[in-house]
N, C-alpha and C. Protein backbone atom coordinates (compact mmCIF):
# COMPACT_ATOMS: atom_id res chain seq x y z
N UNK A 1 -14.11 -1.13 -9.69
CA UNK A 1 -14.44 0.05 -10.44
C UNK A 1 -13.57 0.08 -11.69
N UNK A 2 -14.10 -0.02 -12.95
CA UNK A 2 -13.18 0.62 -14.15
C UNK A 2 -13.66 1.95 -14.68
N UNK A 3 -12.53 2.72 -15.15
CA UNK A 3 -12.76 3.53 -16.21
C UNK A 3 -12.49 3.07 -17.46
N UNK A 4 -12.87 3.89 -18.11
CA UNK A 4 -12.63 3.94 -19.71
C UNK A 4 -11.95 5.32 -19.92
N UNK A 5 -10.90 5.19 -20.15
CA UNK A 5 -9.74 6.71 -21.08
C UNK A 5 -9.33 6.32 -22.59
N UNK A 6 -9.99 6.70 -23.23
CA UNK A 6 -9.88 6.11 -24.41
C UNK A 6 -9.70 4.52 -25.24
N UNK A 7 -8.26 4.22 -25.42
CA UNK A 7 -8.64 2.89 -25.74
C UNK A 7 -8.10 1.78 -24.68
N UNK A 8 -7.28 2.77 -23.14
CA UNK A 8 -7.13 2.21 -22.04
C UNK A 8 -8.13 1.79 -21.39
N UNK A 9 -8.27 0.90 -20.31
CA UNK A 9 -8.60 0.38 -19.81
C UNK A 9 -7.88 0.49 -17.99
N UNK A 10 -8.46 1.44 -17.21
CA UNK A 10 -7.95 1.15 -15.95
C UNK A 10 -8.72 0.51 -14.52
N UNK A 11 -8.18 -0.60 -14.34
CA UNK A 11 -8.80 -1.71 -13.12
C UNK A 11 -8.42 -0.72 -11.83
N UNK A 12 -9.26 -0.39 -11.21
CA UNK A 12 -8.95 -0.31 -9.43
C UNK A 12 -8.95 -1.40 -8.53
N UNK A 13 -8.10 -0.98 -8.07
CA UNK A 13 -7.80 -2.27 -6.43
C UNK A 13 -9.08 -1.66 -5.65
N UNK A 14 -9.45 -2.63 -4.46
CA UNK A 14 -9.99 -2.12 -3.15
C UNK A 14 -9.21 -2.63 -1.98
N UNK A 15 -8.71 -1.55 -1.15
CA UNK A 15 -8.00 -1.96 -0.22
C UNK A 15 -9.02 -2.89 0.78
N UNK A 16 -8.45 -3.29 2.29
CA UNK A 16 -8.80 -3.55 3.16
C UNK A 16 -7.84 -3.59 4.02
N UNK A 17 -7.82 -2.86 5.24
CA UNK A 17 -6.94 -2.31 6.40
C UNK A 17 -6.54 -3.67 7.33
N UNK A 18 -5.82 -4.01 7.72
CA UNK A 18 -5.35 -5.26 8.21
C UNK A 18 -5.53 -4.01 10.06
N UNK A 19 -5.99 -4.72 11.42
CA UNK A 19 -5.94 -4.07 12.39
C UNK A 19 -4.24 -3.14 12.29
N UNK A 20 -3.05 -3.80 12.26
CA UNK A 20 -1.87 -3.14 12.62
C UNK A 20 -1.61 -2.18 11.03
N UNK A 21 -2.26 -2.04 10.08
CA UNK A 21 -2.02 -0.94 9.28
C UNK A 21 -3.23 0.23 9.58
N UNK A 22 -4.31 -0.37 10.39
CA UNK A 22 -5.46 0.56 10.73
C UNK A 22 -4.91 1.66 11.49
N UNK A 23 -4.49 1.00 12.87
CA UNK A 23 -3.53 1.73 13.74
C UNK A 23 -2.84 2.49 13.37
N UNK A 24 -1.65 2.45 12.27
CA UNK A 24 -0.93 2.91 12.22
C UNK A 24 -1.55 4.27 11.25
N UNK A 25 -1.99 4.29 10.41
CA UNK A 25 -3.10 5.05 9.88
C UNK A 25 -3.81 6.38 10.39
N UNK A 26 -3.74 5.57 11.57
CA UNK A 26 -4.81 6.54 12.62
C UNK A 26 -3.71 7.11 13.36
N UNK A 27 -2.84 6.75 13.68
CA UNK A 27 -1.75 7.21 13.90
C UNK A 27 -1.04 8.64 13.21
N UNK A 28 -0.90 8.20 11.88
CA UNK A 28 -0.36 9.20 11.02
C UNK A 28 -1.18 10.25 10.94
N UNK A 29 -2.43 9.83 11.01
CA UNK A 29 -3.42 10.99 11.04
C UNK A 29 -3.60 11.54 11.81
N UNK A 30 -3.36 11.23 12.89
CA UNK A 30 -3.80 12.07 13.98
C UNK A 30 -2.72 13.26 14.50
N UNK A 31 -1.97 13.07 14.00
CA UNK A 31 0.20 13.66 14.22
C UNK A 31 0.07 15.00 12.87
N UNK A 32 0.39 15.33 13.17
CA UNK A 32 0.29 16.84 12.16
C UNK A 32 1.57 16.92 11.74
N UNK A 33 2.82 16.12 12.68
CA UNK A 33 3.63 16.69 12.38
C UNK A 33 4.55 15.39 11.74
N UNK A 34 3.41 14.29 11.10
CA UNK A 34 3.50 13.37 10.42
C UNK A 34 2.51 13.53 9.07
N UNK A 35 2.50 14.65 9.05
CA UNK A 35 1.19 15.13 7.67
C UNK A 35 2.36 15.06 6.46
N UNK A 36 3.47 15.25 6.30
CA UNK A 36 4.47 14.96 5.06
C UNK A 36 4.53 13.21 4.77
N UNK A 37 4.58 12.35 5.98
CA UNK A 37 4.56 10.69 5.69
C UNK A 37 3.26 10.65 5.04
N UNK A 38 1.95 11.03 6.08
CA UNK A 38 0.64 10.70 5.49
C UNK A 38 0.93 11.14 3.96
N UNK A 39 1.05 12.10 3.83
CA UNK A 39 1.00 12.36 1.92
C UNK A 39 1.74 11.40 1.33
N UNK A 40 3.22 10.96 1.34
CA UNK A 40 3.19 10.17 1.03
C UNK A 40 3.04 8.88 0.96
N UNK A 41 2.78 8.39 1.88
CA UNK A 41 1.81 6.86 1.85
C UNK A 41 0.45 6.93 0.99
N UNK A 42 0.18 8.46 1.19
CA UNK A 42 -1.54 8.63 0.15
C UNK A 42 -1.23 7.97 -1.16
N UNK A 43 -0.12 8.85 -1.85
CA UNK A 43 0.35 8.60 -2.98
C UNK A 43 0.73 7.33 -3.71
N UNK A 44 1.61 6.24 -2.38
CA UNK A 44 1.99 4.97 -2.93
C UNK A 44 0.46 3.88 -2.82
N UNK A 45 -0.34 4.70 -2.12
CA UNK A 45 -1.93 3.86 -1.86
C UNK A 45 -2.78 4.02 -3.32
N UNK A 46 -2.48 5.15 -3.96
CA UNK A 46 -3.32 5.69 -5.01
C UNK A 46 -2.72 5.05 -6.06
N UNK A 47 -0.95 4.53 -6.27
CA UNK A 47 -0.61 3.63 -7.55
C UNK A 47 -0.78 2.28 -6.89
N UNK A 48 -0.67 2.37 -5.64
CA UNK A 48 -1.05 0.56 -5.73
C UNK A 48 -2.29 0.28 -6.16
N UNK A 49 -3.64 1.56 -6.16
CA UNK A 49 -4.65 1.19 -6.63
C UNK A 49 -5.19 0.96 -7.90
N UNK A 50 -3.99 1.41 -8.60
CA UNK A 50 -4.06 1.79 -10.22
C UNK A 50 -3.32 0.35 -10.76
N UNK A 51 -2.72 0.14 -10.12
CA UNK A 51 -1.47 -1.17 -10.70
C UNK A 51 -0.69 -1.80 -9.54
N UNK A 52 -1.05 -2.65 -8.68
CA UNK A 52 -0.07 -3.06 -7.51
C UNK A 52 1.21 -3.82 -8.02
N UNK A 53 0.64 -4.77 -9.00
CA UNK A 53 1.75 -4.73 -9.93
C UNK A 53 3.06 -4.46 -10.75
N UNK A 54 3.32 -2.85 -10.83
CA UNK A 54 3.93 -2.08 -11.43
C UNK A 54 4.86 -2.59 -11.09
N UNK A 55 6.10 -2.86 -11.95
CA UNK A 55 7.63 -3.01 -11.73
C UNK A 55 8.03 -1.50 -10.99
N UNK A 56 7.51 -0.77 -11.53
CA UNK A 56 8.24 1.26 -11.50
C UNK A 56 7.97 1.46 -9.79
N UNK A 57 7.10 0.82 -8.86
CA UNK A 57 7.17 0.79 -7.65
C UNK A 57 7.78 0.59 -7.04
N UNK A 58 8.70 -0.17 -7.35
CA UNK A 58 9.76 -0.39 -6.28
C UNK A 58 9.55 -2.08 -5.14
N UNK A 59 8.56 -2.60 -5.70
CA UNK A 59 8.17 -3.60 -4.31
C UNK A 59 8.96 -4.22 -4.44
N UNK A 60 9.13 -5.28 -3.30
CA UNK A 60 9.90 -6.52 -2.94
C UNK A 60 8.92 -7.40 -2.22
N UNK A 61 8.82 -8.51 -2.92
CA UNK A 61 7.57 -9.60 -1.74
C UNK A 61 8.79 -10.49 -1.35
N UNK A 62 8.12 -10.99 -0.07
CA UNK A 62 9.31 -12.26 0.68
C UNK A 62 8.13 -12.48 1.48
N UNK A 63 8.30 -14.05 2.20
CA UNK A 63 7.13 -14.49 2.56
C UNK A 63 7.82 -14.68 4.24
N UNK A 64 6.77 -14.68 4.90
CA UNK A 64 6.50 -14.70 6.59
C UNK A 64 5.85 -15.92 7.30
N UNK A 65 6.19 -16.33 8.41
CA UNK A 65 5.66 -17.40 8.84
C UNK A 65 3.86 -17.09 9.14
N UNK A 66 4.00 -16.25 9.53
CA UNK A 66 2.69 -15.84 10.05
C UNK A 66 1.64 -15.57 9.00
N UNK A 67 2.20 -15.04 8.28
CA UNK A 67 1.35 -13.90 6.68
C UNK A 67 1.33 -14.65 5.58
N UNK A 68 2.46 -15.25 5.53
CA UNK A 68 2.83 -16.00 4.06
C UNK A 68 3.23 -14.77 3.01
N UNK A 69 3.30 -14.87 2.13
CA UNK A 69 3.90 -14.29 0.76
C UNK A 69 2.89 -12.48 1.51
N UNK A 70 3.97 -11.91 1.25
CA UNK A 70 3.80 -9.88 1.53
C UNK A 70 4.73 -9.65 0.50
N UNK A 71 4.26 -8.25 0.68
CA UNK A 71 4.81 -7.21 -0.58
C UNK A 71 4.89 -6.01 0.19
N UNK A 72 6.03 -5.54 -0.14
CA UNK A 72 6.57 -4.39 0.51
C UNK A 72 6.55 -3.45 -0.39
N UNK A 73 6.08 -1.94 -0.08
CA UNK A 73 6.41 -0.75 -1.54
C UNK A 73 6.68 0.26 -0.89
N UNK A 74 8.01 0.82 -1.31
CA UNK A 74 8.45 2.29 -0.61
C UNK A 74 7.55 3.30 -1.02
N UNK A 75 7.28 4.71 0.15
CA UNK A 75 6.88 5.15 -0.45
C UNK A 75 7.78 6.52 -0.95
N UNK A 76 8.63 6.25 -0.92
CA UNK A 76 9.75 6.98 -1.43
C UNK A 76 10.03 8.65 -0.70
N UNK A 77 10.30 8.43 0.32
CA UNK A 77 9.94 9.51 1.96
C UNK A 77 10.66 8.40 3.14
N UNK A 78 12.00 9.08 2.95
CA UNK A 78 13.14 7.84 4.36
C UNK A 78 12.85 6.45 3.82
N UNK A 79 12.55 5.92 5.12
CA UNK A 79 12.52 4.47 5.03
C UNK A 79 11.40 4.24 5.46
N UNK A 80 10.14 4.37 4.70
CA UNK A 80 8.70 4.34 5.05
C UNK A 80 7.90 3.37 4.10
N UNK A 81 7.37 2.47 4.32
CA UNK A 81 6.95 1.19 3.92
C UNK A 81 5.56 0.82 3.65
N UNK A 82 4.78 1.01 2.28
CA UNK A 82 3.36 -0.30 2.90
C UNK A 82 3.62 -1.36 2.75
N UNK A 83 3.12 -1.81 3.35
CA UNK A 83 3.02 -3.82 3.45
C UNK A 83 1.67 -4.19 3.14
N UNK A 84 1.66 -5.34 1.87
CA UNK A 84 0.40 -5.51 1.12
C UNK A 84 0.62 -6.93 0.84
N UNK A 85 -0.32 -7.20 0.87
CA UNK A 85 -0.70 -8.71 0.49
C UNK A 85 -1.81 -8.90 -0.30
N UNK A 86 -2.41 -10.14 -1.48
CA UNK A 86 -3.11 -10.23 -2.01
C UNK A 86 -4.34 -10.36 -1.28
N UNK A 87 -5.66 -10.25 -1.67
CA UNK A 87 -6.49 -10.18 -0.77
C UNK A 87 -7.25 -11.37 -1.12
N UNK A 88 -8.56 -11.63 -0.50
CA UNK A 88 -8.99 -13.34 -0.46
C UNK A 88 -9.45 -13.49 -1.97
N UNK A 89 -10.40 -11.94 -2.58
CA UNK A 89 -10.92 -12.16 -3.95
C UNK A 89 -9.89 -11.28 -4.63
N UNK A 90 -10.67 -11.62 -6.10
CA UNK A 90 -9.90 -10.50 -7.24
C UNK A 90 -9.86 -9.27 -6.99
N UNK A 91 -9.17 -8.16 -7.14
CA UNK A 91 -9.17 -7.13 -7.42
C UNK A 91 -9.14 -6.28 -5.81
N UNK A 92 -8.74 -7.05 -4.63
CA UNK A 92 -8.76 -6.61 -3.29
C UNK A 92 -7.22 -6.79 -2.82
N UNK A 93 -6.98 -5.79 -2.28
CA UNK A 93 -5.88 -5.57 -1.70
C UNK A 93 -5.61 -5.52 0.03
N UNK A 94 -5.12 -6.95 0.72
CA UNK A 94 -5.25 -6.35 2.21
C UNK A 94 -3.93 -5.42 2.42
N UNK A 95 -3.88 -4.14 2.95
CA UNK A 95 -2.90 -3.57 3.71
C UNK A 95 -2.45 -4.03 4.70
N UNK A 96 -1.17 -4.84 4.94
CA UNK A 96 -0.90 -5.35 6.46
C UNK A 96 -0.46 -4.23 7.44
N UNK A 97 0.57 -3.64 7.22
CA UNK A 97 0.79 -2.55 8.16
C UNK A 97 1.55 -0.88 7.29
N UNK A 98 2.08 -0.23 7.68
CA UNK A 98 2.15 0.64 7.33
C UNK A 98 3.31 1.28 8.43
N UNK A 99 4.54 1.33 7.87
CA UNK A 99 5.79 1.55 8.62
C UNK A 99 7.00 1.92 8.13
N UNK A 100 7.87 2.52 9.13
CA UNK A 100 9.26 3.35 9.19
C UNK A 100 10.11 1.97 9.25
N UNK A 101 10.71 1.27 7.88
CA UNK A 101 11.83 0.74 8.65
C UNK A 101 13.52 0.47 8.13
N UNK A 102 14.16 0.57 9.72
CA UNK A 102 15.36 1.50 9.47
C UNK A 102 16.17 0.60 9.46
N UNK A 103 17.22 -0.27 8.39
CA UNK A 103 18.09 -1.04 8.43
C UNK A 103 19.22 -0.60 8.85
């Protein structure tokens, strides 16, 4: 999907839910008294869709035996995490999981 805002130009991502970020998802949603995380994970979902890219996000990628090359982005709420990876085509984003984690 693009818009046009004058002489910008903005690309959207399309996600795709990896099973262990689905879960967790459904998870957050279903918890009411996880409705402050859900908002913000909404939020870091809505700039990864605008620019996954962005330096101003905060990510860190490091690669996994299993996954290969991930990308991590706070969503700036504790220590709460998406995990993203490039997706098979252009402009797709897989979500791997979606998590609290506490060093």
């Amino acid at each position: 999907m693009i818009w046009f805002c004058g002489n910008l130009t903005v690309v959207s991502y399309e996600f795709f839910y990896l099973d262990d970020a689905d879960d967790a998802m459904a998870r957050l949603e279903s918890d009411p008294a996880m409705a402050h995380v859900l908002a913000a994970v909404e939020r870091t979902l809505d700039k990864l869709a605008s620019d996954p890219f962005n330096p101003r996000l905060g990510t860190t990628s490091f690669v996994t035996p299993e996954l290969g090359g991930v990308s991590a982005t706070p969503t700036g709420l504790d220590d709460w995490y998406v995990f993203w990876q490039r997706g098979p085509e252009p402009k797709i984003i897989d979500i791997v999981l979606v998590d609290q984690i506490r060093l």
